[in-house]
Protein backbone atom coordinates (compact mmCIF):
# COMPACT_ATOMS: atom_id res chain seq x y z
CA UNK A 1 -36.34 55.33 80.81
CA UNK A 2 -35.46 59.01 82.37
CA UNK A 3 -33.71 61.15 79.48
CA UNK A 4 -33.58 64.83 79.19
CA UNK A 5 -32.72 66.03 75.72
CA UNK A 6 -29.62 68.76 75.25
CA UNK A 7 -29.47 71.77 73.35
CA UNK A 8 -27.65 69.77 70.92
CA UNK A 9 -30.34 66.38 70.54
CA UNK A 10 -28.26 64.40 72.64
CA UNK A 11 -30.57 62.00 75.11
CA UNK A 12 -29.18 61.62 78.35
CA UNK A 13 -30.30 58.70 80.19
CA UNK A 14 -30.23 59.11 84.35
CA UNK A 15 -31.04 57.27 87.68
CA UNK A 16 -32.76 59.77 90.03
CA UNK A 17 -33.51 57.15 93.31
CA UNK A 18 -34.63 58.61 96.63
CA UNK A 19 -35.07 62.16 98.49
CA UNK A 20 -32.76 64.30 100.70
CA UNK A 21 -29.73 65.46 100.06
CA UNK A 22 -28.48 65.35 96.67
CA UNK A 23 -25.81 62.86 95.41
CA UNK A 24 -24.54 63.39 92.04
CA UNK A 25 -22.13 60.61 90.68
CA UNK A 26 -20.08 61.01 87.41
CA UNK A 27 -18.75 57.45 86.27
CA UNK A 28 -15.62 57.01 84.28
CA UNK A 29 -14.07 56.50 80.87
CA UNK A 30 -15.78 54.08 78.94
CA UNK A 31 -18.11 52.92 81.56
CA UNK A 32 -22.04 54.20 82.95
CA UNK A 33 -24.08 54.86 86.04
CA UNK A 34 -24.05 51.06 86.48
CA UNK A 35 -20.71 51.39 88.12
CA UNK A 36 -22.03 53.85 90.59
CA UNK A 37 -23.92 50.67 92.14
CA UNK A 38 -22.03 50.25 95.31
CA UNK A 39 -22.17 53.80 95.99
CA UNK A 40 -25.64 54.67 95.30
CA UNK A 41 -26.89 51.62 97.09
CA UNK A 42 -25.11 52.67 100.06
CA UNK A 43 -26.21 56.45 100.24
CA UNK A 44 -29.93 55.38 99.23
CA UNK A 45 -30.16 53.71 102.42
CA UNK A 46 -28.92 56.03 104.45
CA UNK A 47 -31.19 58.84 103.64
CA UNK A 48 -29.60 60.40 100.34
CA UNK A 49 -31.43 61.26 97.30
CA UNK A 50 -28.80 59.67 94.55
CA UNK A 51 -28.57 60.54 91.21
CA UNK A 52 -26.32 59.27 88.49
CA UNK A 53 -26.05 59.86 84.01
CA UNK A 54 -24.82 58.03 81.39
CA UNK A 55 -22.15 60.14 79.72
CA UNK A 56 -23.47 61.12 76.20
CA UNK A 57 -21.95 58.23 73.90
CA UNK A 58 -22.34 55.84 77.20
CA UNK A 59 -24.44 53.97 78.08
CA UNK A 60 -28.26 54.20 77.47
CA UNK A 61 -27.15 57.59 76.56
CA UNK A 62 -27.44 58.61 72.64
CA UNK A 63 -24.51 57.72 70.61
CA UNK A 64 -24.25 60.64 68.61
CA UNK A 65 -20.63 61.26 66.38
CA UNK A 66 -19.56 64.70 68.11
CA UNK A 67 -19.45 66.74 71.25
CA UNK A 68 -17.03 64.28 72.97
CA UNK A 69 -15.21 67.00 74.34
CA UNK A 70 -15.37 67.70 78.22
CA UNK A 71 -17.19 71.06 77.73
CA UNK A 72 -20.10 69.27 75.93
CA UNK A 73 -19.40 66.26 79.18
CA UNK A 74 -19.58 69.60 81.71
CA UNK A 75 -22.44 70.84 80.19
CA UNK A 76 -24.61 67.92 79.97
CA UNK A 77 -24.31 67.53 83.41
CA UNK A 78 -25.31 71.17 84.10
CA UNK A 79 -28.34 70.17 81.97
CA UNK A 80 -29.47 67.16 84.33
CA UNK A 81 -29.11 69.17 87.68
CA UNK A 82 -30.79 72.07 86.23
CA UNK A 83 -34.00 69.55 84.99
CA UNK A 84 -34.13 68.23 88.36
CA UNK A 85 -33.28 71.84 90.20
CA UNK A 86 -30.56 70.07 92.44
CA UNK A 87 -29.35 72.41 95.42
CA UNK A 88 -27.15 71.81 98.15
CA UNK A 89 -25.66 68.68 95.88
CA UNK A 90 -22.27 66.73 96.62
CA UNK A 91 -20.90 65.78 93.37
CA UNK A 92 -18.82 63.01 93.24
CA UNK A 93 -16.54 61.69 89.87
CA UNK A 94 -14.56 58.82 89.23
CA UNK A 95 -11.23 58.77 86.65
CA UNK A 96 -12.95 60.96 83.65
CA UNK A 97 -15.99 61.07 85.80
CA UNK A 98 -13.48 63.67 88.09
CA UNK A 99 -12.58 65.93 85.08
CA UNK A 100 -16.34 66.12 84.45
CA UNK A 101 -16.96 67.24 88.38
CA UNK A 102 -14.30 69.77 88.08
CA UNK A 103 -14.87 71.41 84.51
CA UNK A 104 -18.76 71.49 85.88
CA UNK A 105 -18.08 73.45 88.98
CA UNK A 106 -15.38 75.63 87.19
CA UNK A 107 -17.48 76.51 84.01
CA UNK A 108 -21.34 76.62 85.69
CA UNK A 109 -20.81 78.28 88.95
CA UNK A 110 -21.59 76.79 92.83
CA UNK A 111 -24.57 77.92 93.11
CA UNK A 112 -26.06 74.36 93.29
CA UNK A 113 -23.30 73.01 94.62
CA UNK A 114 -22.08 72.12 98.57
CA UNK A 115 -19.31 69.62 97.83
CA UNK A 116 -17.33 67.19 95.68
CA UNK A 117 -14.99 64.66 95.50
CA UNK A 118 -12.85 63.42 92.86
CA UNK A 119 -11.45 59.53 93.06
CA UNK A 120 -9.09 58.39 91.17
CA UNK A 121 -9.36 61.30 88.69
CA UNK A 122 -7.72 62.31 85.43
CA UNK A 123 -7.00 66.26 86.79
CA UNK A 124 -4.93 67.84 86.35
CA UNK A 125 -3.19 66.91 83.33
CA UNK A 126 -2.97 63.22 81.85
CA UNK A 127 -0.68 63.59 79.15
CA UNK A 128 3.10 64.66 79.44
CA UNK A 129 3.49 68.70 77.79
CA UNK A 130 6.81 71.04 78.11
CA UNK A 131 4.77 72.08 81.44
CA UNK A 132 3.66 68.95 82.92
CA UNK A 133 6.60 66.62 82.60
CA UNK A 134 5.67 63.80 84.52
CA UNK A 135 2.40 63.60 82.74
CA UNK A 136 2.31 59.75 80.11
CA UNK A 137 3.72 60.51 76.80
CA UNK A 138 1.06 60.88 73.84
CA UNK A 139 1.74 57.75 72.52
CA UNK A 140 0.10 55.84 75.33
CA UNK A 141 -3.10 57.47 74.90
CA UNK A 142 -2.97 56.79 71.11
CA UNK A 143 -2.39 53.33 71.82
CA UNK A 144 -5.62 53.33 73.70
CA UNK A 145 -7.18 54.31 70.58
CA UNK A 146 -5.75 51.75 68.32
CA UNK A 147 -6.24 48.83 70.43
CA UNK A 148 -9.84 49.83 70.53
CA UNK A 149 -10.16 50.31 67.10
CA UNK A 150 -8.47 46.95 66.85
CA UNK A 151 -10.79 45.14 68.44
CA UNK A 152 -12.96 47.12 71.25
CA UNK A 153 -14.22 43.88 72.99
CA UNK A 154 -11.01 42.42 73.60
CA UNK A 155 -9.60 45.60 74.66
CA UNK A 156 -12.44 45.89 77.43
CA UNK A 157 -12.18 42.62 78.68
CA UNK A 158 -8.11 43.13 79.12
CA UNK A 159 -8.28 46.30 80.86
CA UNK A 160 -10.84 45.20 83.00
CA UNK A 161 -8.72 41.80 84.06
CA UNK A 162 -6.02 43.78 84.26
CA UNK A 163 -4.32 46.89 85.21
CA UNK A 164 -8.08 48.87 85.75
CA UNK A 165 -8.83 47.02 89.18
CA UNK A 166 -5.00 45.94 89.78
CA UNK A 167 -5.96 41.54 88.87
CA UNK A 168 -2.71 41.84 87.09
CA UNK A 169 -0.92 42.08 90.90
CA UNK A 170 0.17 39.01 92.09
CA UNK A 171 -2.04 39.23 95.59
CA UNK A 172 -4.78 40.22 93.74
CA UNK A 173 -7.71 37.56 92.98
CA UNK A 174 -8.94 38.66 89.55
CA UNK A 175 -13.11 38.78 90.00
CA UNK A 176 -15.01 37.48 86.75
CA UNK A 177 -17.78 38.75 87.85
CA UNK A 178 -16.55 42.01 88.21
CA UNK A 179 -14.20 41.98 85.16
CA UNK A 180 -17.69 41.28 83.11
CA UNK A 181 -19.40 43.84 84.71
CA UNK A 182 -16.73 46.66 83.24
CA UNK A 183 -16.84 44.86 79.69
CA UNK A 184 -20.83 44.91 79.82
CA UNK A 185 -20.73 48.78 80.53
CA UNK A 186 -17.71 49.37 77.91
CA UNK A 187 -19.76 47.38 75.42
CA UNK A 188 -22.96 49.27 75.88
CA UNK A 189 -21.15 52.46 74.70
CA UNK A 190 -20.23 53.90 70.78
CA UNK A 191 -16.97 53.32 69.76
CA UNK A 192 -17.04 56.40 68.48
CA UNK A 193 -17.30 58.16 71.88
CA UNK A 194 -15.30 56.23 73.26
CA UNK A 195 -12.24 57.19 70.57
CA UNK A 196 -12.46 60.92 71.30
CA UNK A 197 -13.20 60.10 75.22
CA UNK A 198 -9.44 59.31 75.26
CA UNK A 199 -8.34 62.77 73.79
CA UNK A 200 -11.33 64.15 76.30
CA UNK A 201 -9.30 62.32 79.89
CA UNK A 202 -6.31 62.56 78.50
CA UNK A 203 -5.64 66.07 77.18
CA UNK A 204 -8.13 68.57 79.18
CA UNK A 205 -6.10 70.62 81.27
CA UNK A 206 -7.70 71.07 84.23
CA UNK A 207 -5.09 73.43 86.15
CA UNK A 208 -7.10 76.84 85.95
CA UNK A 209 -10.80 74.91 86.85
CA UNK A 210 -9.08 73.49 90.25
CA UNK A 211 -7.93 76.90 91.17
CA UNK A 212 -11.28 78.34 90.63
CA UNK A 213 -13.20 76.01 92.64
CA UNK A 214 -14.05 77.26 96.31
CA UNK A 215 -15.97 74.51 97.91
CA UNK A 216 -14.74 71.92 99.92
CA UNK A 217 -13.35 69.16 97.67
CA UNK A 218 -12.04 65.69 98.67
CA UNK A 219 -9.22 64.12 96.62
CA UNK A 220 -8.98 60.60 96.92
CA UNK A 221 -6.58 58.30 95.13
CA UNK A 222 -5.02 54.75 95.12
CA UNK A 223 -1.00 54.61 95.19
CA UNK A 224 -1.22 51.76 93.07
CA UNK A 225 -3.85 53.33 90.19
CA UNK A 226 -1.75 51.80 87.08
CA UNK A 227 -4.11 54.05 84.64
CA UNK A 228 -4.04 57.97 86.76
CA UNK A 229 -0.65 57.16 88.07
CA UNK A 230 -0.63 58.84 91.63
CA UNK A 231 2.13 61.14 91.68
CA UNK A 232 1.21 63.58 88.49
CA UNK A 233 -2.45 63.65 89.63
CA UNK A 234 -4.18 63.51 92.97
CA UNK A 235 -1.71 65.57 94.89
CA UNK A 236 -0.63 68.38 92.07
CA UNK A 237 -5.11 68.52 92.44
CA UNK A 238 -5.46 68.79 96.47
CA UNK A 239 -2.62 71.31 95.77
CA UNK A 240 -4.61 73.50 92.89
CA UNK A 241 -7.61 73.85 95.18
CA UNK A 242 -8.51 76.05 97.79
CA UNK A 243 -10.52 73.83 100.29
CA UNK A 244 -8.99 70.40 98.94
CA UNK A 245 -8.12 67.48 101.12
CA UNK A 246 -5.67 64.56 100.23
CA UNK A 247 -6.44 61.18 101.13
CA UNK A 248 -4.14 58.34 99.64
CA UNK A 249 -4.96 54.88 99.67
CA UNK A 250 -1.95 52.31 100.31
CA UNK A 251 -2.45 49.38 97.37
CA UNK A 252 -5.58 50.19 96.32
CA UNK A 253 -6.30 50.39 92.32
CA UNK A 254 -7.96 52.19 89.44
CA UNK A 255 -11.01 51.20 90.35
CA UNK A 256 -11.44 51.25 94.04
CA UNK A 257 -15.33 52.03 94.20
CA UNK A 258 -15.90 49.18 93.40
CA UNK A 259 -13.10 46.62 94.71
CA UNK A 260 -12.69 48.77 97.90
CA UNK A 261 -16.26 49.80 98.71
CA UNK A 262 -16.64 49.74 102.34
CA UNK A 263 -13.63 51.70 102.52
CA UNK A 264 -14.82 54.43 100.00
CA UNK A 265 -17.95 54.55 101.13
CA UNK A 266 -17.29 55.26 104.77
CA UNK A 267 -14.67 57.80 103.98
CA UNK A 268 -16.73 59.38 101.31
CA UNK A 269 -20.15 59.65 104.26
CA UNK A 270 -17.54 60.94 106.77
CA UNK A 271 -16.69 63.89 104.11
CA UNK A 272 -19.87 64.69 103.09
CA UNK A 273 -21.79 64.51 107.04
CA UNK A 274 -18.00 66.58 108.54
């Protein structure tokens, strides 16, 4: 298997599939490059070079007990484009996968970067502070944790049938396949990772990397995302940046890569060919 090795030990598994332009894909919380499928099929065949990691902890990654933090997350990506001397690369990151895109381009420069886009992503701030009111109160994050500490399998499968890809809707037809998929990924992963990935999404305050970033970014977001809720993310983002653009999604859910990937896919070629 591809794996570079950090500064710190950590093994970083990665898919690195064609030639052309670069396509870098950041998957999200607790998830791997798997769920980049849909998207890296698509771009593959239509002349991209696309690359996608497991987050350390994720994955085929190494499941070490520390640097679940989204500077370590940042910096492990800096580490794969740098081993493969990526220029001119889009970068594009889903839900934590976002944060990871915008701490990246904020912290390590855009020197090898052209654009990004962030869908359905965590920035700017998850959790509700004196200064971010409409941000979720702490104590929905720290359930997260105890229900996975509970019982992690369980926890996986309900998100996944649930609220993550909107099956919980009533004119929604729940996929199994789909739902199995998410818990396969989830599974693959440490539990330990996974525990401080939920501080990672949920606490990183992203306000001052958004502001810093110049190139062109593309926010995209669901109005029905029942895990980023809409309002305190995507648009307080597209606001932050300097070259951002908005696009909202009527209905779709958490997870729209992958139940609305025609759609994504199209918009997200339009972005990076305008």
């Amino acid at each position: 298997m591809p794996t570079i090795t950090t500064k710190d030990g950590t093994e970083i598994f990665y898919k690195d599939w064609g030639s052309g332009q670069p396509i870098v894909f950041s998957h999200g919380w607790p998830l791997s490059a798997d769920d980049w499928d849909a998207q890296m099929l698509f771009f593959l065949n239509r002349g991209f070079r696309v690359i996608a990691h497991d987050r350390r902890g994720h994955g085929r990654s190494s499941q070490g007990g520390t640097g679940h933090d989204m500077d370590h997350y940042a910096d492990d990506l800096a580490a794969v484009t740098a081993h493969l001397d990526l220029k001119n690369a889009v970068h594009v990151g889903h839900s934590t996968g976002g944060g990871e895109v915008v701490h990246y381009i904020a912290r390590h420069g855009e020197s090898r970067v052209a654009k990004a886009a962030i869908l359905s992503a965590v920035p700017p701030l998850m959790v509700q502070t004196p200064g971010n009111p409409g941000g979720l109160p702490k104590s929905v994050f720290d359930d997260l944790q105890r229900q996975l500490a509970a019982n992690r399998s369980q926890f996986y499968f309900d998100l996944a049938s649930g609220p993550f890809y909107g099956f919980n809707r009533p004119d929604r037809k729940p996929s199994q396949a789909v739902i199995l998929n998410w818990w396969r990924q989830g599974m693959m992963g440490g539990a330990k990772a996974h525990y401080d990935g939920v501080v990672a999404f949920s606490q990183t305050d992203f306000t001052e990397d958004l502001k810093k970033i110049n190139v062109p970014m593309l926010v995209m977001h669901g109005d029905d995302d029942q895990i980023v809720p809409y309002a305190d993310s995507a648009p307080l983002s597209a606001k932050l940046l300097k070259n951002g653009t908005l696009r909202t999604y009527k209905g779709f859910p958490h997870g729209m890569p992958t139940t609305e990937a025609e759609t994504i896919n199209s918009d997200l070629l339009a972005f990076i060919k305008g």
